[in-house]
Protein backbone atom coordinates (compact mmCIF):
# COMPACT_ATOMS: atom_id res chain seq x y z
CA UNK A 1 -8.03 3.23 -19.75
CA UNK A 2 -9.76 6.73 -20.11
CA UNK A 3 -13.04 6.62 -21.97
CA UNK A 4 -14.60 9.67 -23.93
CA UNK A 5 -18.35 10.40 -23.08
CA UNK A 6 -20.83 11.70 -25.60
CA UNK A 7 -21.93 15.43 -24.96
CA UNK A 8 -25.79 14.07 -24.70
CA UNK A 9 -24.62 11.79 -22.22
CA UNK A 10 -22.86 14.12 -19.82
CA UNK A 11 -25.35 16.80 -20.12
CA UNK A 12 -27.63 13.68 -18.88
CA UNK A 13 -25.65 12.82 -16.05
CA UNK A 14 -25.21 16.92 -15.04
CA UNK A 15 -28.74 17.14 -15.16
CA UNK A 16 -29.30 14.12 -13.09
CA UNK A 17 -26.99 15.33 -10.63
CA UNK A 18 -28.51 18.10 -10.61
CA UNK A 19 -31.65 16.80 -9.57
CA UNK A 20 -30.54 14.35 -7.02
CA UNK A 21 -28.58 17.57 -5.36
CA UNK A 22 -31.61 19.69 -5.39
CA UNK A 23 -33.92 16.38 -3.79
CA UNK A 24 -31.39 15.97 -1.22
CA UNK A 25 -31.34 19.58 -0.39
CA UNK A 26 -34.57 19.63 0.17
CA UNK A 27 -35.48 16.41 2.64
CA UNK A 28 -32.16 17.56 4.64
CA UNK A 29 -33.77 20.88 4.99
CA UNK A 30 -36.64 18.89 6.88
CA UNK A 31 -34.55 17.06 9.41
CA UNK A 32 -34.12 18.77 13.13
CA UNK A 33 -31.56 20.74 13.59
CA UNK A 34 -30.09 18.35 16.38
CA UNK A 35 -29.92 15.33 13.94
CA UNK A 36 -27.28 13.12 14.74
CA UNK A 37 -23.87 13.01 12.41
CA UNK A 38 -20.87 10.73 12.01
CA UNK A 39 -18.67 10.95 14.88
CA UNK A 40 -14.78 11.28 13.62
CA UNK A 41 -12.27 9.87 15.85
CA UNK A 42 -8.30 10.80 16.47
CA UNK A 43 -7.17 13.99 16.11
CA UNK A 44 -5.53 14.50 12.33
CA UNK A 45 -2.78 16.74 11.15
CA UNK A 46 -2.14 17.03 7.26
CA UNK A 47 1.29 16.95 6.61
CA UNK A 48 1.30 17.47 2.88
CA UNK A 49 -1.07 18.05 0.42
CA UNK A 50 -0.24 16.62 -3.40
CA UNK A 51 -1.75 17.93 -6.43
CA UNK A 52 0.07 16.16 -8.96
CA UNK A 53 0.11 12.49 -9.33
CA UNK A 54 -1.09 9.82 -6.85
CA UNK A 55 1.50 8.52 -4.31
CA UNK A 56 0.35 5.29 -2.67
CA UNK A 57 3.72 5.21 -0.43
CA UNK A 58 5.33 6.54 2.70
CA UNK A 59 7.91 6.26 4.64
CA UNK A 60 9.79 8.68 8.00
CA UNK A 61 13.21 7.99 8.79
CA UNK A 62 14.97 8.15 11.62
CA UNK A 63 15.72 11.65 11.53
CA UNK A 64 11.85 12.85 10.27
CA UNK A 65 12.99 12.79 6.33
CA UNK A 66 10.02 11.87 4.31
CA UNK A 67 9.98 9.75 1.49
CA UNK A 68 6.97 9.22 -1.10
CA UNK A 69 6.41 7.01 -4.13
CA UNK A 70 4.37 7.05 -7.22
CA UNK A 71 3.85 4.55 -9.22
CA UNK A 72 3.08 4.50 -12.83
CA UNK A 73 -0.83 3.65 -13.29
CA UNK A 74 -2.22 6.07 -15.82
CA UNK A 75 -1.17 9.85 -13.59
CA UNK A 76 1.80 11.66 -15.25
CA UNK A 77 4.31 10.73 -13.20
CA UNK A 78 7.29 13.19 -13.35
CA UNK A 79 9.40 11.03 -11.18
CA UNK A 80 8.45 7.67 -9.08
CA UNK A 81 10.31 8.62 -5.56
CA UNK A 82 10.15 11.95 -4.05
CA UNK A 83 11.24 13.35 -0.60
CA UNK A 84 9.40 15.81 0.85
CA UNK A 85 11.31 19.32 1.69
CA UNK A 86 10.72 22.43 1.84
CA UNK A 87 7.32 22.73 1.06
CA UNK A 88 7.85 20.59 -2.09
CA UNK A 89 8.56 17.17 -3.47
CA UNK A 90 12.04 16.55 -5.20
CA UNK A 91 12.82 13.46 -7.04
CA UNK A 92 15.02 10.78 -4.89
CA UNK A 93 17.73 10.48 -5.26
CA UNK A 94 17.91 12.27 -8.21
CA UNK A 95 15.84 12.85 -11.81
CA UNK A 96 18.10 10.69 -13.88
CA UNK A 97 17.93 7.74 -11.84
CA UNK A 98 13.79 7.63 -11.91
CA UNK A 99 14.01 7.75 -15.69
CA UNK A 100 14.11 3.78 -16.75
CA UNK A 101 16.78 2.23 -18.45
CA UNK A 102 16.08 0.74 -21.48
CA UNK A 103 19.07 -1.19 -22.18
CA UNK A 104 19.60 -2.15 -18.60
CA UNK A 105 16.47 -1.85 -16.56
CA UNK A 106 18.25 -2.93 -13.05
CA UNK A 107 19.53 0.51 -13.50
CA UNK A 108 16.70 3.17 -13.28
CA UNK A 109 13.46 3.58 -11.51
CA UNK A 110 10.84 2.10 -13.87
CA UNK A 111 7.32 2.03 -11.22
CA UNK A 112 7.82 2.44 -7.43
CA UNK A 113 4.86 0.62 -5.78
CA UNK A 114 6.75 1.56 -2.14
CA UNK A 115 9.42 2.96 0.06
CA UNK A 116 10.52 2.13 3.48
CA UNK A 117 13.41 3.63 5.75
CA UNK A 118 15.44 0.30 7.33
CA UNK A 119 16.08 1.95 10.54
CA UNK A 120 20.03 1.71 9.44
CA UNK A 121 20.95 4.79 7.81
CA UNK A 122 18.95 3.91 4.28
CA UNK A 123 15.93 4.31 2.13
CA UNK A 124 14.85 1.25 -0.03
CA UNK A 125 12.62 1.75 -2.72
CA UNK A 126 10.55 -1.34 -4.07
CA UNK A 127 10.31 -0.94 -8.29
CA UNK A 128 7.36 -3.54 -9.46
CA UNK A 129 8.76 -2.91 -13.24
CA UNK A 130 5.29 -3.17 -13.89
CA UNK A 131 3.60 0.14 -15.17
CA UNK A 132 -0.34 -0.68 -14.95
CA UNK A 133 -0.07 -3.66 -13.49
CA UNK A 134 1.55 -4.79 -16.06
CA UNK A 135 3.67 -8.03 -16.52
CA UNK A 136 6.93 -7.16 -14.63
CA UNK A 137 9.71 -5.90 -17.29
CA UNK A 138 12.55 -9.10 -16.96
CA UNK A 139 15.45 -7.70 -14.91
CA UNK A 140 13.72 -4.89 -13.80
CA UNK A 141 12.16 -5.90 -10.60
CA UNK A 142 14.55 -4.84 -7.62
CA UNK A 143 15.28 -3.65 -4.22
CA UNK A 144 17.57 -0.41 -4.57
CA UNK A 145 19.19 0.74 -1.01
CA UNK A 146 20.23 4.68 -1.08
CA UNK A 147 22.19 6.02 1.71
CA UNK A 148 20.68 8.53 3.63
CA UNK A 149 24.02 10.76 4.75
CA UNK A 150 25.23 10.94 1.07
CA UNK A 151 22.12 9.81 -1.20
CA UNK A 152 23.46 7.46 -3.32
CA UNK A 153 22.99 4.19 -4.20
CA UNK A 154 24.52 1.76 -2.03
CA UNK A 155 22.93 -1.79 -2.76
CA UNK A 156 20.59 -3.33 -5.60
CA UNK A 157 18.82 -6.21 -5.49
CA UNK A 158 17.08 -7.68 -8.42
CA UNK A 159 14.40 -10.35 -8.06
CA UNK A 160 15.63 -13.28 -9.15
CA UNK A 161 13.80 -15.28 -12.17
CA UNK A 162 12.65 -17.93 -9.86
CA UNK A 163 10.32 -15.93 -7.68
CA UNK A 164 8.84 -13.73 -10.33
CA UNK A 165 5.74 -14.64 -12.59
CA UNK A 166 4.15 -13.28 -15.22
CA UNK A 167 1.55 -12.12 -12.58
CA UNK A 168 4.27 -10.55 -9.99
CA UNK A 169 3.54 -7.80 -8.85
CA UNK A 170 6.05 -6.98 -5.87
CA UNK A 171 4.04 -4.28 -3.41
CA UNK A 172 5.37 -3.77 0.00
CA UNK A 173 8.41 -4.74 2.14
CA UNK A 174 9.73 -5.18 5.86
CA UNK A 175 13.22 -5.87 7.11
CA UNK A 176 14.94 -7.83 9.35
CA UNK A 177 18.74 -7.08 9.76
CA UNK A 178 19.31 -9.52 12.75
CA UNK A 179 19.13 -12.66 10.23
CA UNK A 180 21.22 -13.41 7.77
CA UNK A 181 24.97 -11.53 7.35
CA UNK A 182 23.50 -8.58 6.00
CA UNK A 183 19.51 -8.79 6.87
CA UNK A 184 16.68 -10.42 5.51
CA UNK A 185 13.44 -8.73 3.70
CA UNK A 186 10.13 -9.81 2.83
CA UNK A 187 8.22 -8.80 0.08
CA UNK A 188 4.29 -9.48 -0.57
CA UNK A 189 3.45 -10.64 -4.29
CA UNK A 190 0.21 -8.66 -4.92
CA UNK A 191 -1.10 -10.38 -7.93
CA UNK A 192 -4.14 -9.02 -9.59
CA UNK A 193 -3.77 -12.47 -11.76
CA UNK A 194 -1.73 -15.23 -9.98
CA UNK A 195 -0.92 -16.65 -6.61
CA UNK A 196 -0.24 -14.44 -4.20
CA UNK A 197 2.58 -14.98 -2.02
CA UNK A 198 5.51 -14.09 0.84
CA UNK A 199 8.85 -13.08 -0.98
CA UNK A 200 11.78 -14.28 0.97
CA UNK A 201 15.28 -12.44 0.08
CA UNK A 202 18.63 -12.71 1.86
CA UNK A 203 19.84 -9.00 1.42
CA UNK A 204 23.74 -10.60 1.32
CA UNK A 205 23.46 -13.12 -1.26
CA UNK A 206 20.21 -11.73 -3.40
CA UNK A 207 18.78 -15.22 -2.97
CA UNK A 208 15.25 -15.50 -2.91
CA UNK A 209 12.17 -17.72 -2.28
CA UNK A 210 8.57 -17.78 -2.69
CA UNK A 211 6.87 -19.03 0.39
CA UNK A 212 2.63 -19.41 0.96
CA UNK A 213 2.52 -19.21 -2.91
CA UNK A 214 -1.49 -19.27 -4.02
CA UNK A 215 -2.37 -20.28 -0.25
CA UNK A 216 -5.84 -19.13 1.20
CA UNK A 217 -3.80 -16.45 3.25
CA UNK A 218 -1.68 -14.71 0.71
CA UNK A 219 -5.13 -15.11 -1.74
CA UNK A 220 -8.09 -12.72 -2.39
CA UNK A 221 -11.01 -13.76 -0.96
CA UNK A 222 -13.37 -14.95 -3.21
CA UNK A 223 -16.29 -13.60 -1.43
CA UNK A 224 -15.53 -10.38 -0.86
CA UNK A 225 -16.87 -7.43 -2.48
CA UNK A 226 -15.32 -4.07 -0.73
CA UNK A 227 -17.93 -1.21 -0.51
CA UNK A 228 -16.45 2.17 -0.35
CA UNK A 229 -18.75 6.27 -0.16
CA UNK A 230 -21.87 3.35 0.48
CA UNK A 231 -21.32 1.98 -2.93
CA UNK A 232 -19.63 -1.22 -4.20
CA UNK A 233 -16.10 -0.68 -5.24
CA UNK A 234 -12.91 -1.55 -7.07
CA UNK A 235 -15.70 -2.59 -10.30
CA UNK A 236 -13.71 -2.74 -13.37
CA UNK A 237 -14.69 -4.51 -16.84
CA UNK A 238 -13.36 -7.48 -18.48
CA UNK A 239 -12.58 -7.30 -22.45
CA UNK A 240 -16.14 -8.97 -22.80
CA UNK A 241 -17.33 -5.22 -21.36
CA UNK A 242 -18.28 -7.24 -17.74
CA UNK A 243 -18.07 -5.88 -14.28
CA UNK A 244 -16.22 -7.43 -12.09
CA UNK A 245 -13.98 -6.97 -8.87
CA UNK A 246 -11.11 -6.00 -8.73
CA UNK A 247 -9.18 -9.08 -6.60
CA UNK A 248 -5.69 -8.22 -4.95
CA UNK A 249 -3.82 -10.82 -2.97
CA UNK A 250 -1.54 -9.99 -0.27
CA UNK A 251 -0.64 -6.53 0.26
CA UNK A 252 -0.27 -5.15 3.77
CA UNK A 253 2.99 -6.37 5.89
CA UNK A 254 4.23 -5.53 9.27
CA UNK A 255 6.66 -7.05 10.78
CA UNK A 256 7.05 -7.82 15.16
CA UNK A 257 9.50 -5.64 17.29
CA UNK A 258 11.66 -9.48 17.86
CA UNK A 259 10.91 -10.54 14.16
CA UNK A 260 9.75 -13.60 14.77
CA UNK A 261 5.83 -12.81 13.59
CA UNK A 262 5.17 -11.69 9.73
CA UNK A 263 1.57 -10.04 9.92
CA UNK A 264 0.16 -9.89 6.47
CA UNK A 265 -3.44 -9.37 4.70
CA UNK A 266 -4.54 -9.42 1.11
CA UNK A 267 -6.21 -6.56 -0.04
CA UNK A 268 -9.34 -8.29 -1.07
CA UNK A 269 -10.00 -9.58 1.93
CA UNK A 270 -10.87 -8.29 5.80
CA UNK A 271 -8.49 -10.55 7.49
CA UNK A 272 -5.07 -10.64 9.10
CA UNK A 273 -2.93 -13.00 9.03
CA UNK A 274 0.36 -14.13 10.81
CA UNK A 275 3.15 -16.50 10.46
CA UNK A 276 6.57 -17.56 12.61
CA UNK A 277 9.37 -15.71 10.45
CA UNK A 278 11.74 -18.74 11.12
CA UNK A 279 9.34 -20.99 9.14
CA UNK A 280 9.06 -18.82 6.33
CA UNK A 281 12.72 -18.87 5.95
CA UNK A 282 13.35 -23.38 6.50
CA UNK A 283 13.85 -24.71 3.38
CA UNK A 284 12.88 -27.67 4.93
CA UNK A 285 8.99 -26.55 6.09
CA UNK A 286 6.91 -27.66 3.01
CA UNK A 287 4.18 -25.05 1.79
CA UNK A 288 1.51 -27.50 3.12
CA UNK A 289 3.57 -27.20 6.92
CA UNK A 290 3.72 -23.35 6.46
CA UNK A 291 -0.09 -23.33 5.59
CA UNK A 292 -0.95 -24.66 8.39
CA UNK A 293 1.13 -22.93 10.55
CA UNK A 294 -0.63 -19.59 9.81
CA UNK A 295 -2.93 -17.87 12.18
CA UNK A 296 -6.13 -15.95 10.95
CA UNK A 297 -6.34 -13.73 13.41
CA UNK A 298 -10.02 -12.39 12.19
CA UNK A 299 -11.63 -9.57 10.89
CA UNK A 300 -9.64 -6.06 10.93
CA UNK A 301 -11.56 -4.40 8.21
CA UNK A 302 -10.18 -4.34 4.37
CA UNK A 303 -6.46 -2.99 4.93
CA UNK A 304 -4.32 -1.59 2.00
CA UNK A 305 -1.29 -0.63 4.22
CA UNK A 306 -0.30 -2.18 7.68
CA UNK A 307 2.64 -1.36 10.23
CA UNK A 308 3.81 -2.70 13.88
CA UNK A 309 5.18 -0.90 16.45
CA UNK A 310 8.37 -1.33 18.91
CA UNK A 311 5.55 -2.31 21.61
CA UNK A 312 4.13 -5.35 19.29
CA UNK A 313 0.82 -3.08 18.44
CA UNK A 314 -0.12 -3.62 14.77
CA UNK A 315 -2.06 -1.25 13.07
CA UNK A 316 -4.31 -1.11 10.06
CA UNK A 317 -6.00 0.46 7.43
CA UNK A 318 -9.43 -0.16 6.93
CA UNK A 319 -10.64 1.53 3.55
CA UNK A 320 -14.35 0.68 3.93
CA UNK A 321 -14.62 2.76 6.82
CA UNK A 322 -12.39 5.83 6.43
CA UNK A 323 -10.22 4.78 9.55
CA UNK A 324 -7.07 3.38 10.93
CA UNK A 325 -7.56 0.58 13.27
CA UNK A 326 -5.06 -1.22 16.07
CA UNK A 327 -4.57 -4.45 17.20
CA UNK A 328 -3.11 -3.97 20.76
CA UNK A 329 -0.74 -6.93 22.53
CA UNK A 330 -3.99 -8.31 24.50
CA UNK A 331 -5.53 -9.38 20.74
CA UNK A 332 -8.19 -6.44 20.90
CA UNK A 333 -8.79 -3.76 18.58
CA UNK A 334 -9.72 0.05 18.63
CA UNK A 335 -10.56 2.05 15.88
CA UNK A 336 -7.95 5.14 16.23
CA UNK A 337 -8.91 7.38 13.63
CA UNK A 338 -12.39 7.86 11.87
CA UNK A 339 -12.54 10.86 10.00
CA UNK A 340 -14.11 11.71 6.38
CA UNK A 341 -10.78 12.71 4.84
CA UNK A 342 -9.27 9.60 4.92
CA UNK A 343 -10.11 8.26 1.61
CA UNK A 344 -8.69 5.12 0.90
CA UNK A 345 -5.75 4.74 3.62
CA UNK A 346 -2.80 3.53 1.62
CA UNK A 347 0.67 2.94 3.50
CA UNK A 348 1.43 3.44 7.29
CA UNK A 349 4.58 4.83 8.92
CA UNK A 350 6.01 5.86 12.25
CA UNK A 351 8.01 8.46 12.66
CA UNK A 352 10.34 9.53 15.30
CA UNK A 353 7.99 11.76 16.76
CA UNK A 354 5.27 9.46 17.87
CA UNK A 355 3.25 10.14 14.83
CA UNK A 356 1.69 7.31 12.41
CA UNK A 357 1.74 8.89 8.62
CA UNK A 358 -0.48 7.70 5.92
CA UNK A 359 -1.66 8.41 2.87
CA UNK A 360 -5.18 9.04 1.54
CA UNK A 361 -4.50 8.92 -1.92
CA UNK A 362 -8.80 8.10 -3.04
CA UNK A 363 -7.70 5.26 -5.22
CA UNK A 364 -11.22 4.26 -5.41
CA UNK A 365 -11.70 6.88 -7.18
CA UNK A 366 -9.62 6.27 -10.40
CA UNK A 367 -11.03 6.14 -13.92
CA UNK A 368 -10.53 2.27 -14.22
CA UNK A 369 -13.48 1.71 -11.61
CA UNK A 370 -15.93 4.34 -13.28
CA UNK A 371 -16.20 3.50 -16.87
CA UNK A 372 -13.60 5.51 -17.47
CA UNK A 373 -14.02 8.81 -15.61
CA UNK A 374 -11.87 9.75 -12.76
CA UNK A 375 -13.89 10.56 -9.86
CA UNK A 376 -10.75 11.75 -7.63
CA UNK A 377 -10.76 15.19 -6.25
CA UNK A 378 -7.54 16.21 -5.06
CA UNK A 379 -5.68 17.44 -3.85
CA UNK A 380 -4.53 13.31 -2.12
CA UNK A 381 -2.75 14.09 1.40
CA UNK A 382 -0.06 12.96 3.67
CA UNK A 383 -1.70 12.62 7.03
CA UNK A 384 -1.06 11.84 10.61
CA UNK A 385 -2.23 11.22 14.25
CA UNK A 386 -0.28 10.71 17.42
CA UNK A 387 0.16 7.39 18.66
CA UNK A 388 2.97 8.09 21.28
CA UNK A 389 4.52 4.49 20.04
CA UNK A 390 7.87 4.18 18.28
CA UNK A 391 8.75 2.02 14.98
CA UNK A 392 9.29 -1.72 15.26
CA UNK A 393 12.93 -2.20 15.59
CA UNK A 394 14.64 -3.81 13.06
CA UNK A 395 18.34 -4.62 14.38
């Protein structure tokens, strides 16, 4: 996706740059010395700082382990999951198993889009099989449980052929171990192409559903246009060389301390959504009776990553703003963190200690959405803020 600029060009652009610096140096230089500036809200610890590849997930066990995921989009990725230790990140479980498998991809990492700690003694990671958005690899697309007091693999799940498309693009997960004999999970499609929609699995028999497939709430919406820095964002081109948006449908997912609410939000889109768990799983609630069950619960900001804790707060990114948001149980929200460094908030996670991790991985930034010319300056980070709340339970 990397483009090549002429040398006439960039000198151009340096000299352009140049310029604007130098005119913006001098009309600050005119402004009083008490001018006001933007005020930063919650007090932020960095946790990590990553100079490699871009990870866009995060998850904190029980025990304050920290897991991280790359997937493949265009950064040399060295390995897909990573846990943090030590100063370092060390592929997880191990380097063989994030090399794919080309003659059985069920067994190998192929391109981790998330991981999440189940609150039960494992780590699942979430493989898309679908470098670049690409159409998912067939058999490839999975669930893989690793047990946290041995690290190995203890359970793999691959998406069954009847809830993957073309399109699929499996993105983020929650669990629910007190339905079903050995838990249920849901899984947001993210489609940059198709519907959208809520993944249903039953973790004991592998079975799986599609449920709110292509409906308004899983769906991009088509009117928004994210602005990001003050400028429009997520432009890419189209093989006729025009700009367009970038459209992702649902993304985010948090599930409620009792499990009975699924809170979900596209990432094109400002809104959060919610829907009664038991519905999503009745075979016998049509897609038109599960539409209409949903609740738009209004504007949040855009969200890439959301989470809920064991109090029934749910919290949000909002990437437009350069903050983390909550929604607390009496249906208002406060903006918990505002702060510069937070560059494109990607996934959410409590830890142990009262803290809510995220990453700021600047995916606004990538090459794809500036003609080619990556625009990130990294190192990304692994950041945090106290929220004195505990994880949603999820047994």
């Amino acid at each position: 996706m990397l483009m090549k600029s002429r040398f006439f060009t960039s000198v151009f652009a340096i000299a352009v740059a140049a310029a604007s610096q130098t005119s913006f140096a001098t009309e600050s230089s005119s402004l009083p010395a008490h001018a006001a500036t933007d005020k930063t809200i919650g007090q932020l610890d960095q946790v990590f700082a990553f100079h490699d590849a871009m990870p866009t997930g995060i998850t904190v066990t029980d025990n304050g382990r920290i897991f991280v995921n790359y997937p493949k989009w265009g950064d040399d990725v060295a390995f897909t999951v990573g846990e943090i230790r030590e100063g370092q990140v060390y592929p997880y479980p191990d380097a063989a198993f994030n090399r794919e498998d080309t003659k059985d991809p069920a067994k190998g990492l192929i391109s981790v889009q998330s991981v999440v700690a189940d609150g039960k003694g494992r780590v699942w990671l979430l493989d898309t099989a679908a470098p670049g958005f690409a159409a998912p690899k067939a058999g490839g697309a999975k669930l893989v449980a690793v047990d946290l007091a041995t690290n190995k693999i203890v359970k793999t799940l691959v998406f069954p052929a009847n809830v993957m498309l073309s399109s699929t693009y499996v993105n983020d997960m929650r669990f629910d171990f007190r339905i079903g004999k050995e838990g249920t999970v849901y899984v947001t499609d993210s489609s940059i192409s198709g519907p959208g929609a809520i993944i249903v699995i039953d973790i004991a028999s592998g079975k799986a559903v599609r449920r709110l497939n292509g409906a308004k709430s899983t769906s991009p919406d088509p009117a928004f246009i994210p602005v990001v820095e003050g400028q429009q964002a997520l432009i890419t081109k189209d093989s006729d060389g025009k700009r367009k948006t970038l459209t992702v449908a649902s993304d985010g997912i948090a599930l409620s301390p009792d499990g009975k609410t699924l809170y979900f939000c596209p990432l094109s889109s400002r809104h959060l959504y919610s829907v009664p768990t038991a519905l999503l799983r009745d075979p016998n609630v049509s897609e038109a009776q599960l539409a209409a069950a949903v609740k738009d619960l209004g504007e949040k900001g855009a969200s890439d990553g959301l989470e809920a804790d064991a109090e029934g707060a749910v919290y949000a990114g909002d990437y437009e703003h350069n903050s983390i948001r909550k929604l607390r149980v009496d249906a208002s929200w406060e903006t918990i963190v505002h702060d510069p460094r937070v560059l494109w908030p990607d996934t959410l996670s409590i830890g142990p200690d009262g803290y809510l991790y995220f990453i700021a991985n600047q995916l606004q930034r990538q090459a794809g959405f500036h003609d080619g010319k990556d625009l990130r300056d990294k190192p990304y980070s692994l950041l945090r803020v106290k929220i004195d709340a505990a994880p949603a339970p999820t047994h």
